[in-house]
Protein backbone atom coordinates (compact mmCIF):
# COMPACT_ATOMS: atom_id res chain seq x y z
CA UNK A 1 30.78 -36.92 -23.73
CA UNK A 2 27.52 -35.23 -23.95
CA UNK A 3 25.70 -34.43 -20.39
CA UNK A 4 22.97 -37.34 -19.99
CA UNK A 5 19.48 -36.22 -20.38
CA UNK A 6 16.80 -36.76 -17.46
CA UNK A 7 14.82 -39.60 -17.29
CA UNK A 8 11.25 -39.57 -18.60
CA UNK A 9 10.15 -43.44 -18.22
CA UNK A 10 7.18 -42.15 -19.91
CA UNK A 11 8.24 -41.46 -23.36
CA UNK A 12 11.32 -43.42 -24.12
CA UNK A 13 15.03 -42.35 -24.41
CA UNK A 14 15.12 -38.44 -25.38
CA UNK A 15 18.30 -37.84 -27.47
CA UNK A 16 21.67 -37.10 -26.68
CA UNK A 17 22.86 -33.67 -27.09
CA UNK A 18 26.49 -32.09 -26.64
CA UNK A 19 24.87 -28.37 -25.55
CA UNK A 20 26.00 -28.06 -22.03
CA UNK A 21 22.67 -27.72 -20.97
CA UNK A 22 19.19 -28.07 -22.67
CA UNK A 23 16.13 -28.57 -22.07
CA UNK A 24 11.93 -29.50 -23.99
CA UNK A 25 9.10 -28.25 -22.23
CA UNK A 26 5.18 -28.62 -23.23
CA UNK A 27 3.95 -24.44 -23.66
CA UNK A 28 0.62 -26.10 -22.46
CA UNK A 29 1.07 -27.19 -18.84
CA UNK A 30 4.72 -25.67 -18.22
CA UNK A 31 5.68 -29.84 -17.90
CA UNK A 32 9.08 -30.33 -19.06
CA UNK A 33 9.16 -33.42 -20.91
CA UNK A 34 12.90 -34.32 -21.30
CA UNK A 35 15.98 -32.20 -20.05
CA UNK A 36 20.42 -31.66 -19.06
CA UNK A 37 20.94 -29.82 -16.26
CA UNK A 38 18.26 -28.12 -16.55
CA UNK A 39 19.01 -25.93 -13.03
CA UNK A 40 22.72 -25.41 -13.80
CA UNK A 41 23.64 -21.51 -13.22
CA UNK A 42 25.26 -20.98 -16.94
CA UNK A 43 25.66 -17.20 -18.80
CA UNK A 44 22.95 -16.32 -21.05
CA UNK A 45 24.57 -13.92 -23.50
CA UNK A 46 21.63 -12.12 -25.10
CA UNK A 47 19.01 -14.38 -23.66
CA UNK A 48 19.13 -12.24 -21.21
CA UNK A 49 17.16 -9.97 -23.54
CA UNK A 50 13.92 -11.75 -23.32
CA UNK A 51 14.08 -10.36 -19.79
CA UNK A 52 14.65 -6.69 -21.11
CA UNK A 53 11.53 -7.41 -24.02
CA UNK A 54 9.29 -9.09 -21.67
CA UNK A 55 9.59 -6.34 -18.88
CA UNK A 56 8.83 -3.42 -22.15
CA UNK A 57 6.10 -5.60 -23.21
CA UNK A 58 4.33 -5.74 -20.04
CA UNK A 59 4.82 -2.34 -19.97
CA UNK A 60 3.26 -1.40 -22.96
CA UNK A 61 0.33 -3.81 -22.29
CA UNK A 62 -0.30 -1.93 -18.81
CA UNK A 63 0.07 1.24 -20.31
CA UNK A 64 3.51 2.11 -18.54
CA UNK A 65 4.91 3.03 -21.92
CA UNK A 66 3.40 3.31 -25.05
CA UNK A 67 4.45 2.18 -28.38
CA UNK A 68 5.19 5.69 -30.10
CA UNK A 69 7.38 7.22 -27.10
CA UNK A 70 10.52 8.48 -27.63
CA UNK A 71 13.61 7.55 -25.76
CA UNK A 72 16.67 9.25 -25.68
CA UNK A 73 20.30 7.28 -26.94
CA UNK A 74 22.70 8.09 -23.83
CA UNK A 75 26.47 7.79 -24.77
CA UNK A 76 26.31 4.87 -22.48
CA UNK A 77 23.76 3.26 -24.52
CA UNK A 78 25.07 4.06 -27.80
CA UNK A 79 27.26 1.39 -30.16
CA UNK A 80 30.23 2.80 -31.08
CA UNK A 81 30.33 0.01 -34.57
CA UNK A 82 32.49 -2.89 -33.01
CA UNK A 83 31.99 -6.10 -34.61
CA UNK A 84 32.44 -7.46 -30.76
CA UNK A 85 29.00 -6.56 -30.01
CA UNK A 86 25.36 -6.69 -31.56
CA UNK A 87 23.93 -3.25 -32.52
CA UNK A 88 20.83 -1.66 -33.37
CA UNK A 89 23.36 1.18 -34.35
CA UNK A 90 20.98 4.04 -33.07
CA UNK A 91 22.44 7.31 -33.67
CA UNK A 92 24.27 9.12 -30.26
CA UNK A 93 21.95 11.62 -29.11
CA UNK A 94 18.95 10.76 -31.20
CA UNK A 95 15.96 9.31 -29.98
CA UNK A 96 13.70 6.13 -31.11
CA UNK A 97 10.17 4.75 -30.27
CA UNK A 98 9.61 2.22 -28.09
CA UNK A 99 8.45 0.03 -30.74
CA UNK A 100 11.48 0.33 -32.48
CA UNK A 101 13.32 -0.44 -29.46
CA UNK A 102 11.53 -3.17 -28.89
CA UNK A 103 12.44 -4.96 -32.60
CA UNK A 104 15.59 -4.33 -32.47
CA UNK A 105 15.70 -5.81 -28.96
CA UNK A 106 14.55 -9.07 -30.21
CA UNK A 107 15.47 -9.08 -34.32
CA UNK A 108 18.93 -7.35 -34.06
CA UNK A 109 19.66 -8.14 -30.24
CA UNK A 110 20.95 -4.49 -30.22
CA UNK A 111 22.73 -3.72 -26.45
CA UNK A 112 22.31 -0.08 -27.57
CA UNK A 113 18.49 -0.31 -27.69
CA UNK A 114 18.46 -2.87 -24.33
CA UNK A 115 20.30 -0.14 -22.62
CA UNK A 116 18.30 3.17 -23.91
CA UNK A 117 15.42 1.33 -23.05
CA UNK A 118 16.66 0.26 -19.69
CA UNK A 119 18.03 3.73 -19.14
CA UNK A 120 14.48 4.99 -20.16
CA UNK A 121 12.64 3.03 -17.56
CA UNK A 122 15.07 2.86 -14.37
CA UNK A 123 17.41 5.83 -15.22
CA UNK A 124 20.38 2.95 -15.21
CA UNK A 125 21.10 -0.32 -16.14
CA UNK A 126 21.59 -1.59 -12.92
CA UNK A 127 17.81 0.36 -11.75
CA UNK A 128 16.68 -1.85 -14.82
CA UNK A 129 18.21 -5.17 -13.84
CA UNK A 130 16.43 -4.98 -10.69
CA UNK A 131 13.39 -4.93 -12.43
CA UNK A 132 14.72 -8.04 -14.00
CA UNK A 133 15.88 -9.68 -11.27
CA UNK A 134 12.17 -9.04 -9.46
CA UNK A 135 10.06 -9.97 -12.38
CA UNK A 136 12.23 -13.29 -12.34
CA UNK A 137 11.43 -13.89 -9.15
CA UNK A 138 7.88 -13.53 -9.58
CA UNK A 139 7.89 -15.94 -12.62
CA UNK A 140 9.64 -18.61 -10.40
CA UNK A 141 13.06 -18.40 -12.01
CA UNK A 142 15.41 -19.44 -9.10
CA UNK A 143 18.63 -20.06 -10.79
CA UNK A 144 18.87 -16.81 -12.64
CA UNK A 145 20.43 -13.42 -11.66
CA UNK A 146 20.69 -10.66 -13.90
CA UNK A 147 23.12 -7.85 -13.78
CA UNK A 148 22.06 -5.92 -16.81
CA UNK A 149 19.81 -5.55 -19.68
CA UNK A 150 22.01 -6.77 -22.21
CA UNK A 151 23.43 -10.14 -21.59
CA UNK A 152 27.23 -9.04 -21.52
CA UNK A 153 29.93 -11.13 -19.43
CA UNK A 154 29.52 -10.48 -15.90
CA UNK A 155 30.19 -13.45 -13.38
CA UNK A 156 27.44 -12.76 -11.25
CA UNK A 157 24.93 -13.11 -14.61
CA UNK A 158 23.31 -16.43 -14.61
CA UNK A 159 20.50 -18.00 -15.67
CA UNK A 160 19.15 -22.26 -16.76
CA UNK A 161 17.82 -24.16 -19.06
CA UNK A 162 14.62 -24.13 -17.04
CA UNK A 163 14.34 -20.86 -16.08
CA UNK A 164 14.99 -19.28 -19.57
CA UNK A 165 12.22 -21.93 -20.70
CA UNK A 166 9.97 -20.46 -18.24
CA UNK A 167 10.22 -17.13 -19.47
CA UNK A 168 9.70 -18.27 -23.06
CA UNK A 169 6.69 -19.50 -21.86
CA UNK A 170 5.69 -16.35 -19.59
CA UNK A 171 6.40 -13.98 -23.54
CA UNK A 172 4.17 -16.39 -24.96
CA UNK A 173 1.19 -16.44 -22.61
CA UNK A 174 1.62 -12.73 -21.25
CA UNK A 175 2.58 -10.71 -24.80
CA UNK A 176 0.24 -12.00 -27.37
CA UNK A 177 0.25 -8.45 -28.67
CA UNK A 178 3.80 -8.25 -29.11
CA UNK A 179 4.83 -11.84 -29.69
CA UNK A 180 4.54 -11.82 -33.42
CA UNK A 181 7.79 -9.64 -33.69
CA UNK A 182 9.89 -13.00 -32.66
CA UNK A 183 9.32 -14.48 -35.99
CA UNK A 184 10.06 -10.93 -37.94
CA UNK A 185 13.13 -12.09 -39.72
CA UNK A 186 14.47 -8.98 -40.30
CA UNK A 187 14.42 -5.10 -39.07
CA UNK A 188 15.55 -2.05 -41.03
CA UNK A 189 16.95 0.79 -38.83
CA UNK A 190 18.78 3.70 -39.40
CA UNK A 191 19.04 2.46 -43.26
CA UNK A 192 21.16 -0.79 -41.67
CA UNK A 193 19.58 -3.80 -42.53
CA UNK A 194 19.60 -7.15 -40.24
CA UNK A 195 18.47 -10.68 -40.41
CA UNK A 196 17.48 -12.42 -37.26
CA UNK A 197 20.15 -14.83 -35.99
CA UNK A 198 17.41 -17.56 -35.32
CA UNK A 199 18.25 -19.74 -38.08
CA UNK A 200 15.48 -22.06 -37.66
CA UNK A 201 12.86 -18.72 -38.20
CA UNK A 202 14.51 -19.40 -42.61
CA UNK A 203 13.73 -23.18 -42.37
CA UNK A 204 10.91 -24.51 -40.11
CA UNK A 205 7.51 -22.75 -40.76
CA UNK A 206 6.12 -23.97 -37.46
CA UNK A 207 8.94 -22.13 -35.37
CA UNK A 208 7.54 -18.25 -34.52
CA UNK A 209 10.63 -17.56 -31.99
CA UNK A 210 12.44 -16.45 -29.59
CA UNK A 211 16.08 -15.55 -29.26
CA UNK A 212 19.88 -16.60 -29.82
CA UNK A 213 22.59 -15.45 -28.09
CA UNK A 214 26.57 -15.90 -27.69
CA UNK A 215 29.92 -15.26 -25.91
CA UNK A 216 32.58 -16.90 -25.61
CA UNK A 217 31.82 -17.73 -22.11
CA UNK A 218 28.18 -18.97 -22.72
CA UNK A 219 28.95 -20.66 -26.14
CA UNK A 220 25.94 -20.66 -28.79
CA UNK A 221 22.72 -20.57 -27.31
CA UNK A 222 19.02 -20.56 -28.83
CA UNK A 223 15.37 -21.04 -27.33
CA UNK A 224 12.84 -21.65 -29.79
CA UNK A 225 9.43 -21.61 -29.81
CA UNK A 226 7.33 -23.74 -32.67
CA UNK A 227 3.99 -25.04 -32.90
CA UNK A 228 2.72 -28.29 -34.87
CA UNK A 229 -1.03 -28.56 -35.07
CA UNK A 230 -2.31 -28.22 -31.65
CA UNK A 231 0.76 -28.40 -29.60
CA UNK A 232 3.39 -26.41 -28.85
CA UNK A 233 6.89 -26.96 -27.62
CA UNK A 234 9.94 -24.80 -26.31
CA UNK A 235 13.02 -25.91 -26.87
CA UNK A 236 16.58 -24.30 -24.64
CA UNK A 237 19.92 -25.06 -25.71
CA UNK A 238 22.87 -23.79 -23.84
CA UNK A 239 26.69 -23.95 -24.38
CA UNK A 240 27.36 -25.14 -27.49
CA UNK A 241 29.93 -25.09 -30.21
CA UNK A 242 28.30 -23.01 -32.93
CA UNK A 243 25.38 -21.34 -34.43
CA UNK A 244 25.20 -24.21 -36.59
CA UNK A 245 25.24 -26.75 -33.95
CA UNK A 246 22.23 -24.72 -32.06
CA UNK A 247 20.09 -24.89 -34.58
CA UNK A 248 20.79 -28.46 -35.61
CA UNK A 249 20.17 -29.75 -31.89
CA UNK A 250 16.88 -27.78 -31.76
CA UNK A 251 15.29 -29.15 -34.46
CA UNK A 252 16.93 -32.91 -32.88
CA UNK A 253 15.20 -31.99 -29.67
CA UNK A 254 11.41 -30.50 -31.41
CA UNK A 255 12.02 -33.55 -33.81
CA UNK A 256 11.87 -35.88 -31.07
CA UNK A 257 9.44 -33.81 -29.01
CA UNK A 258 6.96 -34.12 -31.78
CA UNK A 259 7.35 -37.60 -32.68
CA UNK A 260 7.02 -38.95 -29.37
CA UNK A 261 4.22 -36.70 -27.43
CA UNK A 262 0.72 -36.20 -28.70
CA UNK A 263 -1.92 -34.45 -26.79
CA UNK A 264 -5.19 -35.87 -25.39
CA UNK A 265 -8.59 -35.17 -24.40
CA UNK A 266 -9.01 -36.89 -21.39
CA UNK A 267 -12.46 -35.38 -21.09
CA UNK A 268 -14.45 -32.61 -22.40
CA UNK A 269 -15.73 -29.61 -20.68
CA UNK A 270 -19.04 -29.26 -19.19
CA UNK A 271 -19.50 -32.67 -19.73
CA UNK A 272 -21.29 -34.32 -16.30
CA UNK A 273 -18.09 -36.08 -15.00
CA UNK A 274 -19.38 -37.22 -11.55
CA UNK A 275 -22.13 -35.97 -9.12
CA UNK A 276 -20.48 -34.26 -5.68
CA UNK A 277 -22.94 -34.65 -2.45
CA UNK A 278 -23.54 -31.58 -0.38
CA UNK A 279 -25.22 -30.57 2.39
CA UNK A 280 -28.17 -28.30 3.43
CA UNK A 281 -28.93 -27.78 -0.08
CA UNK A 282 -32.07 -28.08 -1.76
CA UNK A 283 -30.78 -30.25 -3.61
CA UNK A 284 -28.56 -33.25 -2.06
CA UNK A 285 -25.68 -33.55 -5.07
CA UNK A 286 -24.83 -31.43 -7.82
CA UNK A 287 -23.17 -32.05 -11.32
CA UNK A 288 -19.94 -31.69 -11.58
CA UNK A 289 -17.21 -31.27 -14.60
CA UNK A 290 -14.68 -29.28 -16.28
CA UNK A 291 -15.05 -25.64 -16.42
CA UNK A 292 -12.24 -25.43 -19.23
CA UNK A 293 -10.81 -27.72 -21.88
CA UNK A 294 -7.97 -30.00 -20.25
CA UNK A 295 -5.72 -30.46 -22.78
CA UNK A 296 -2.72 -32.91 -21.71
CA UNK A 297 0.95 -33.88 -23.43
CA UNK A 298 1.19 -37.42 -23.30
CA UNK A 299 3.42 -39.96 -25.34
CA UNK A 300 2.12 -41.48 -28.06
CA UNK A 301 0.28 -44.80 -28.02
CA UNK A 302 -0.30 -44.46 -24.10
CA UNK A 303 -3.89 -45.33 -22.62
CA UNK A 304 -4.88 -41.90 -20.21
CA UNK A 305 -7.15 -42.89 -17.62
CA UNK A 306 -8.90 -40.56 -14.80
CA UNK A 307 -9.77 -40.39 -11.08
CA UNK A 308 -12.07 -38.44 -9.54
CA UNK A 309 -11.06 -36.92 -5.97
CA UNK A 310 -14.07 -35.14 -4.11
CA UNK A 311 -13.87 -32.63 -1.63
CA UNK A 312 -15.66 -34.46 1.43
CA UNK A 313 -17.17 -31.20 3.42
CA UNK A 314 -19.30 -29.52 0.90
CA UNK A 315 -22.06 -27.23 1.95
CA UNK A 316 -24.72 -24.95 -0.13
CA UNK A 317 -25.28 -22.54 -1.08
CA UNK A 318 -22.82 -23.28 -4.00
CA UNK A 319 -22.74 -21.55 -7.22
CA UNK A 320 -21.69 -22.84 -10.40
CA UNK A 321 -17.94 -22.97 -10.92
CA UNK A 322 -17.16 -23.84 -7.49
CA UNK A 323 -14.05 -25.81 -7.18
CA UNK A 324 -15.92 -29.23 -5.78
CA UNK A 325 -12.71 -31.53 -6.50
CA UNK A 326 -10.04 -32.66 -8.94
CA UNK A 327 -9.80 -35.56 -11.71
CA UNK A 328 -6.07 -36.98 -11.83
CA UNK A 329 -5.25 -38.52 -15.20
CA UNK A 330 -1.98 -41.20 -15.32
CA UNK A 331 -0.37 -43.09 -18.06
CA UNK A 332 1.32 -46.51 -16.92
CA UNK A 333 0.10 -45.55 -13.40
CA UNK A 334 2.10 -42.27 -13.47
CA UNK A 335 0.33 -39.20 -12.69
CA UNK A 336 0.80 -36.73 -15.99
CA UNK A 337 -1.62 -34.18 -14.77
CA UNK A 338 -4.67 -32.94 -13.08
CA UNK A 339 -7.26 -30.37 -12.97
CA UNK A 340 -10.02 -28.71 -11.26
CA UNK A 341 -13.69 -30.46 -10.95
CA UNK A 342 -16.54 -27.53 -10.62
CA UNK A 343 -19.56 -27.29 -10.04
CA UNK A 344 -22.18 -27.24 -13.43
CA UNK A 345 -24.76 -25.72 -11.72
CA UNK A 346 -25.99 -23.30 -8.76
CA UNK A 347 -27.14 -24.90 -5.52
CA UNK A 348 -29.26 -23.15 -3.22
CA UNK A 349 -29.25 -23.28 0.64
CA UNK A 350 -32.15 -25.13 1.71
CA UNK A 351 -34.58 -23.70 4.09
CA UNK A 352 -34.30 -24.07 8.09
CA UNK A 353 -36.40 -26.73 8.57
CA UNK A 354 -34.79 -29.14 5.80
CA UNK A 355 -31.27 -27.80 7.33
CA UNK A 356 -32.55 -29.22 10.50
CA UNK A 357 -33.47 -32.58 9.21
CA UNK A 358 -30.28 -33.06 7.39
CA UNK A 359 -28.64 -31.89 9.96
CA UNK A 360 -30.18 -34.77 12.73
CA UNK A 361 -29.84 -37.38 9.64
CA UNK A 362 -26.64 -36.69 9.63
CA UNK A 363 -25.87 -37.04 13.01
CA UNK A 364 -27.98 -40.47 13.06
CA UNK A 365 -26.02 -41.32 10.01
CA UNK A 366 -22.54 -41.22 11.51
């Protein structure tokens, strides 16, 4: 019997899927908008090496590395040609760039270049995992432990539905420089040619990623990334029979995804939503709206309305941008998301004498 999905009384009945675990979540706002056991501790095979690309990307993007440096193939890190794992098949003692690394990280899900890279950066695979293990504590992941780069069985190497989703979304946001390689479906290395293993990458044109993975203890697993017009989803499936059955449950779970959320405008930026009062200004209330576009994922057909929460003790000076509130937006009288009211213009302090007097009408006032 397949595990029953969470309830979203928003949007309807999501679909049942047999995947142990599995989860939808909006790129957008992080909201996940249907989900099974989403927080169950389950291996993450190779997975696990979104981790090990996401750490190397930030590390490029800071500077840490750079994309032409060379990195040494340890006989620790090197593939010795077994079917029983996935190879880059990087020469023993040779060296590769980091860019190269880096795609066959991701296209080949090559455990030789995970641990030469690891190996590069920490001098160890278990120096790299605690990279891993930090970094996933800094993005929030709280069911997920990781005991090396690669995703190989190791009881103590867990990760969920959720968190894995979060870190799709953290590759996404954080590595727009690097991002484009998920969709590559191919790399050519050491005159061994490989297709990616993300099957949906050969027959959806909005999908652009991110990563399969499999053992026999964690089943077939794939999260996906795809975007349709202006919204984009990410889709986790864990634990399930085959490579086929992945990839026919994602596109189930974007399918529905896409035919039952839209996304909304609630309203545009720098638009006057409401006017906040102050005091000792020169002036006694000041304009205030969205800084940013607010873009929300909300099923279709529902009716968005918005609330306006002030803060009550605002004082000039204030200058434009200040955080002067919040507008709440529900659906059915649900809250489905909020964000920040500022302040459209500057307001300056007024001088002592007007402080004065709105200082005693205020006191009168009361």
């Amino acid at each position: 019997m397949p595990p029953l999905a969470a309830d979203n009384s928003l949007a309807g009945t999501p679909p049942a899927l047999p995947a142990k675990a599995w989860l939808l979540m909006d790129f957008d706002s992080g909201e996940v908008l249907a989900s099974a056991n989403a927080d169950e501790a389950l291996p993450p095979a190779s997975l696990t090496k979104m981790m090990t690309s996401y750490i190397v990307e930030q590390a490029l993007r800071t500077g840490k590395l750079k994309a032409n440096d060379l990195v040494s193939v340890s006989e620790n890190a090197w593939c010795r040609g077994s079917s029983a794992e996935s190879c880059m098949y990087l020469p023993l003692n040779s060296q590769a760039t980091v860019i190269d690394l880096l795609r066959g990280i991701i296209i080949q899900s090559g455990n030789d270049a995970s641990k030469a890279i690891a190996e590069h950066m920490a001098g160890s695979e278990e120096g790299f995992a605690k990279l891993m293990n930090a970094e996933a504590q800094r993005l929030g992941m709280t069911h997920t432990h990781f005991m090396n780069p690669t995703g190989l069985p190791d009881p103590d190497h867990k990760s969920s539905a959720r968190d894995l989703a979060i870190l799709a979304r953290a590759i996404i946001r954080d590595s727009v420089d690097y991002y484009p390689i998920y969709a590559e479906r191919e790399f050519k290395y050491n005159g061994i040619k490989q297709g990616n293993r993300n099957a949906l990458l050969y027959t959806d044109p909005s999908v652009d990623g991110l990563k399969t993975g499999h053992t026999d203890a964690a089943g077939y697993c794939l999260v996906t990334s795809a975007k349709r017009n202006n919204m984009r989803l990410i889709s986790v499936i864990l634990n399930t029979q085959s490579a086929q059955a992945r990839a026919d449950q994602t596109r189930t779970l974007l399918g529905w995804g896409y035919s039952t959320f839209e996304k909304a405008t609630p309203i545009q930026p720098n638009t006057v939503v409401t006017k906040a009062k102050l005091s000792f200004g020169k002036a006694d209330t000041v304009d205030a709206g969205l800084a940013t576009p607010w873009l929300l994922t909300v099923p279709r057909g529902q009716q968005v309305q918005t609330a306006v929460e002030l803060k009550s003790d605002l004082e000039a000076p204030l200058t434009k941008g200040a955080v002067v509130g919040k507008v709440v937006a529900t659906a059915n009288g649900k809250p489905i998301g909020e964000a920040p009211l500022t302040a459209l213009t500057d307001v300056e302090r007024a001088g002592l004498l007007l402080r004065l007097w709105q200082h005693v009408t205020q006191l009168f006032g009361k």
